[in-house]
C-alpha atoms as a PDB file:
ATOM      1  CA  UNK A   1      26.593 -30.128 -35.478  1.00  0.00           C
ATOM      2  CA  UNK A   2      30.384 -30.568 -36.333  1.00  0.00           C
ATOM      3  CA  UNK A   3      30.220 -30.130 -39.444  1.00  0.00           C
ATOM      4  CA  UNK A   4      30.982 -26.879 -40.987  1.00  0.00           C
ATOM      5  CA  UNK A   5      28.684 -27.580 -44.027  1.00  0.00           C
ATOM      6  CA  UNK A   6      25.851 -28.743 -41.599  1.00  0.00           C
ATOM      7  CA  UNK A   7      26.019 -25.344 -39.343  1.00  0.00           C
ATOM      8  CA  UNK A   8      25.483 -23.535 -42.691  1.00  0.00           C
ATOM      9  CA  UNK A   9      23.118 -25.174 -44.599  1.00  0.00           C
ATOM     10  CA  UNK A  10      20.904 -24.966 -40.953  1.00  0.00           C
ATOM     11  CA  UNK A  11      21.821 -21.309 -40.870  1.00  0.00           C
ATOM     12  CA  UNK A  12      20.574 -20.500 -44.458  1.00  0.00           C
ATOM     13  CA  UNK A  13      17.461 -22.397 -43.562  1.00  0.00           C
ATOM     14  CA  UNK A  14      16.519 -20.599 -40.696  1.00  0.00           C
ATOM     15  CA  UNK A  15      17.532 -17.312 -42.082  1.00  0.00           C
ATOM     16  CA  UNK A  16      15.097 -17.925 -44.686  1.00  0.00           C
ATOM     17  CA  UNK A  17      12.292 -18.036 -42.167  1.00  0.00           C
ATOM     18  CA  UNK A  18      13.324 -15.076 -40.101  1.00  0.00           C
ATOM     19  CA  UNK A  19      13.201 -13.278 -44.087  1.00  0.00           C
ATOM     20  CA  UNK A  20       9.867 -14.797 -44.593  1.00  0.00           C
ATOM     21  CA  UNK A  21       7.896 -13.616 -41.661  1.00  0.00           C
ATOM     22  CA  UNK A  22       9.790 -10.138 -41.629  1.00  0.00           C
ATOM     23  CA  UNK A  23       8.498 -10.649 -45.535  1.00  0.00           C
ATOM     24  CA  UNK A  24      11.500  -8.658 -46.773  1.00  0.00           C
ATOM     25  CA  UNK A  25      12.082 -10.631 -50.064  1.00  0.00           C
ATOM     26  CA  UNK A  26      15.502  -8.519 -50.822  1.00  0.00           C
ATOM     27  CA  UNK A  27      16.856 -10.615 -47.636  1.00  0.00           C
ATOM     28  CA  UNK A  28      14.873 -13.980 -48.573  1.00  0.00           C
ATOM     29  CA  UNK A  29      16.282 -13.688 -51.834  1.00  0.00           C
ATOM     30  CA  UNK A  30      20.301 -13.577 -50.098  1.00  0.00           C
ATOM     31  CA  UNK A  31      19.107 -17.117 -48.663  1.00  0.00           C
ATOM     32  CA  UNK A  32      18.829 -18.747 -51.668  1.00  0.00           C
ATOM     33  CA  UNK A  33      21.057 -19.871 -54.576  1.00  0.00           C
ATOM     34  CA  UNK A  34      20.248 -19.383 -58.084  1.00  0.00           C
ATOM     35  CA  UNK A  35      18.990 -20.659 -60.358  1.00  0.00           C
ATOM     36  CA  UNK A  36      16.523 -21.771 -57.407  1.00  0.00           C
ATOM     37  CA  UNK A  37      14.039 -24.891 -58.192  1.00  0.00           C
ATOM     38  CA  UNK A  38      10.932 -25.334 -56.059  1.00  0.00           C
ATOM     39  CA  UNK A  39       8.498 -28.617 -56.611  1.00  0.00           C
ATOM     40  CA  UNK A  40       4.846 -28.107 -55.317  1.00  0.00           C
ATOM     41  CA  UNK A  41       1.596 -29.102 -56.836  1.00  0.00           C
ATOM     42  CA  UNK A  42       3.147 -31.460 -58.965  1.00  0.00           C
ATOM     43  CA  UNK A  43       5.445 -28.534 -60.902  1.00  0.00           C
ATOM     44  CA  UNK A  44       8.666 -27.149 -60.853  1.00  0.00           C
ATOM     45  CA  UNK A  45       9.406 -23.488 -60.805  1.00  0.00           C
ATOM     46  CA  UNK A  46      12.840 -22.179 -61.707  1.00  0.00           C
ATOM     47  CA  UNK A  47      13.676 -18.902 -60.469  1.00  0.00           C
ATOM     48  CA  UNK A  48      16.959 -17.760 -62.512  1.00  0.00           C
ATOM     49  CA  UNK A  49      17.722 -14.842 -60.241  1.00  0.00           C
ATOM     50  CA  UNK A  50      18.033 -12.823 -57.037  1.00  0.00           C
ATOM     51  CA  UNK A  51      16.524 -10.225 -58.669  1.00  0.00           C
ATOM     52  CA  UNK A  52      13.533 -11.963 -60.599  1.00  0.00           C
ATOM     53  CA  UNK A  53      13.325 -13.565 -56.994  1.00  0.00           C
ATOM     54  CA  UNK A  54      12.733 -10.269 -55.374  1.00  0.00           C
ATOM     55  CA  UNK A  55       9.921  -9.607 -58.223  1.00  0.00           C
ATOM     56  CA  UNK A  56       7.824 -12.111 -57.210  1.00  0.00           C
ATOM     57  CA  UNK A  57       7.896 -11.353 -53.586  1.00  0.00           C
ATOM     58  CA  UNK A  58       4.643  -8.710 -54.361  1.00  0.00           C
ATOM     59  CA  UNK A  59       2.704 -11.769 -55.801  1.00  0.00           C
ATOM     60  CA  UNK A  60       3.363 -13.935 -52.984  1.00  0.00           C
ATOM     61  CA  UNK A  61       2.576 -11.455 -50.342  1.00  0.00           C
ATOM     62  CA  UNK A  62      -0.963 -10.473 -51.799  1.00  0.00           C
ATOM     63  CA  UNK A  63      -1.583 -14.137 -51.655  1.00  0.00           C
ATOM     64  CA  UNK A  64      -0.412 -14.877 -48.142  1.00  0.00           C
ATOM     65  CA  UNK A  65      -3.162 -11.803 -47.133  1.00  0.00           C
ATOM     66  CA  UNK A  66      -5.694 -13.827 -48.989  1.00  0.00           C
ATOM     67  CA  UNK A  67      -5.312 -17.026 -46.462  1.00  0.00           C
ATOM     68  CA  UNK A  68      -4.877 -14.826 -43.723  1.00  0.00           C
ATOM     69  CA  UNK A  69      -1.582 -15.990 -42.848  1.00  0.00           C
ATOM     70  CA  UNK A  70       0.722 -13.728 -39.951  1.00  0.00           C
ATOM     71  CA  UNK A  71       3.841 -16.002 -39.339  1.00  0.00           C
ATOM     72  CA  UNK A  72       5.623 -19.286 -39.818  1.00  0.00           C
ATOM     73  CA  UNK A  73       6.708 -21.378 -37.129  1.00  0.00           C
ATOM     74  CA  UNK A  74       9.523 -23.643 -37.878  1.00  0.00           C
ATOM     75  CA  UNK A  75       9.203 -27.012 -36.086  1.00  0.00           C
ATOM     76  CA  UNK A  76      12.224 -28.686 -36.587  1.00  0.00           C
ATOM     77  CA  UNK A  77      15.208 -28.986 -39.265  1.00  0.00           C
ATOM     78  CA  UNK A  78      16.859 -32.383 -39.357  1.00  0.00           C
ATOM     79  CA  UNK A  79      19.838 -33.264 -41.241  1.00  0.00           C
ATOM     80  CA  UNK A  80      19.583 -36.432 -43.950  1.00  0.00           C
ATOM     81  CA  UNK A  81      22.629 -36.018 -45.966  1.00  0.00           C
ATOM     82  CA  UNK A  82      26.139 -33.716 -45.633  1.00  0.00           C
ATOM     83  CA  UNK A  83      28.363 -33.233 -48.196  1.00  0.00           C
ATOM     84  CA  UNK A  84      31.180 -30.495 -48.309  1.00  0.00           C
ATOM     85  CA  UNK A  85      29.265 -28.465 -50.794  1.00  0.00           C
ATOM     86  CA  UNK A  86      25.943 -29.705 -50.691  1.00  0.00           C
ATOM     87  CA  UNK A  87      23.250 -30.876 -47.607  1.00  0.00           C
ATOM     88  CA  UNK A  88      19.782 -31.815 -47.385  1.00  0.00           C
ATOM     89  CA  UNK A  89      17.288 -31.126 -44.973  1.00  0.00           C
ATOM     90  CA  UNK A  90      14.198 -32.071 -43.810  1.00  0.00           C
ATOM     91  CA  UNK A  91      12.339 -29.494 -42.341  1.00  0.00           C
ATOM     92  CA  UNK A  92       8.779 -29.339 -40.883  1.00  0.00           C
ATOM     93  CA  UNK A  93       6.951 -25.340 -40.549  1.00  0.00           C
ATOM     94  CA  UNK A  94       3.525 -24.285 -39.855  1.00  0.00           C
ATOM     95  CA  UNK A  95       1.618 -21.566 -41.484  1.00  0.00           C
ATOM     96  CA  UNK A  96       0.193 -19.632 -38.422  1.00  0.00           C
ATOM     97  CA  UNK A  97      -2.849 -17.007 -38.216  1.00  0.00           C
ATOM     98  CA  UNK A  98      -2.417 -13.724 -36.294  1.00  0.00           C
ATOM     99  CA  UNK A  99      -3.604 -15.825 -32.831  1.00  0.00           C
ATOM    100  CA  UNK A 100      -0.839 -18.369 -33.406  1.00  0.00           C
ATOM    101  CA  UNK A 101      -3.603 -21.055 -34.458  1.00  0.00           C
ATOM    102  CA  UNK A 102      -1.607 -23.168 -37.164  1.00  0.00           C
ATOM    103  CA  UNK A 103      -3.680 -23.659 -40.532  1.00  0.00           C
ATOM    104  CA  UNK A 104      -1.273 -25.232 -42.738  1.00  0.00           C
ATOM    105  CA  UNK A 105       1.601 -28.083 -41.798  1.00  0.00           C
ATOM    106  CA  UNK A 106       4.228 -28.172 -44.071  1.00  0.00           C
ATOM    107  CA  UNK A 107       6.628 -30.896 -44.078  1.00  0.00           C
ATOM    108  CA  UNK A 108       9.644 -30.612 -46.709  1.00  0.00           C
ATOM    109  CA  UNK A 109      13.115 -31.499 -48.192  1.00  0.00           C
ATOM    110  CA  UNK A 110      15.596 -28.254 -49.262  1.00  0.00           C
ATOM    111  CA  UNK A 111      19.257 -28.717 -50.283  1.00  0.00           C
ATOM    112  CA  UNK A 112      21.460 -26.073 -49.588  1.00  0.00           C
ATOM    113  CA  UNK A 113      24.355 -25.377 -52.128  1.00  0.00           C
ATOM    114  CA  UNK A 114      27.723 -23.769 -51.637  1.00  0.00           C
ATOM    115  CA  UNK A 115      28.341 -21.148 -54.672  1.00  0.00           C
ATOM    116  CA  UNK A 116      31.267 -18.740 -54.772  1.00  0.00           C
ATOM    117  CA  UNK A 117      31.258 -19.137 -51.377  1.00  0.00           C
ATOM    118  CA  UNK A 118      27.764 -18.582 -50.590  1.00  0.00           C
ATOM    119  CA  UNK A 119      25.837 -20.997 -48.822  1.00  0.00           C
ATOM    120  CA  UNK A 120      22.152 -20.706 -49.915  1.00  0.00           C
ATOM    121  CA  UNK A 121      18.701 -23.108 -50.068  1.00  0.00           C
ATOM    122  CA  UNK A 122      18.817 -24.138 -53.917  1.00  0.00           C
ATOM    123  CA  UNK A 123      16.054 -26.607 -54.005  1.00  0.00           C
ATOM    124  CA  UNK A 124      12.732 -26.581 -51.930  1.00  0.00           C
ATOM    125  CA  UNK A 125      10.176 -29.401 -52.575  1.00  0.00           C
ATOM    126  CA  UNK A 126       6.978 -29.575 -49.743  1.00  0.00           C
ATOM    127  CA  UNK A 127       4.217 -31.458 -48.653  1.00  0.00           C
ATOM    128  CA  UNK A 128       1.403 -30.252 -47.196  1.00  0.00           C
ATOM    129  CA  UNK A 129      -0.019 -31.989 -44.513  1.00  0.00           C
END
């Protein structure tokens, strides 16, 4: 990685997992730029803020606990495009139980945005595999 833009694009990415296992949604949240769009299922949710971001985090936990998930592992992150304030990435995580047995394969495209300086995921859209 020599670009600047590249290093934090990966950065926010990965920071975003380490938030999501820790499942401290205050610290997800400061991955992300807002509004934040995510595609799955065939819809797109717009989440307008860090704080209605944070809200949600209560919803998302309960269902996690219903599929018995424990931790993501993230598989690789691959570059497809760099720009100076925008990059996307293709990234491939797996949902894992409690005895690391993988039950859900994710593969998926994010861009990462620069805002005011902040360089945050702005657009997740996944596949499940």
């Amino acid at each position: 990685m020599s670009n600047p833009a590249e290093s934090e694009a990966i950065a926010a990415a990965r920071g975003f997992v380490d938030a999501f296992n820790a499942q401290d949604y205050e610290a997800l949240a400061g991955t992300l730029n807002f509004p934040h769009v995510r595609l799955a299922n065939g819809r797109f949710n717009t989440i307008e803020s860090h704080e209605a971001f944070v809200r949600q985090g209560e919803r998302v936990k309960k269902l996690l606990v219903e599929e018995g998930w424990d931790h993501t592992v993230l598989l690789s992150i691959d570059t497809v495009h760099v720009g100076d304030d925008k990059v996307h990435l293709a990234i491939a995580f797996d949902r894992c139980h409690a005895d690391g047995t993988a039950y859900n394969h994710f593969e998926t495209l994010w861009v990462a945005t620069l805002q005011d300086g902040h360089w945050g995921i702005q657009f997740r859209s996944s596949y499940l595999r």
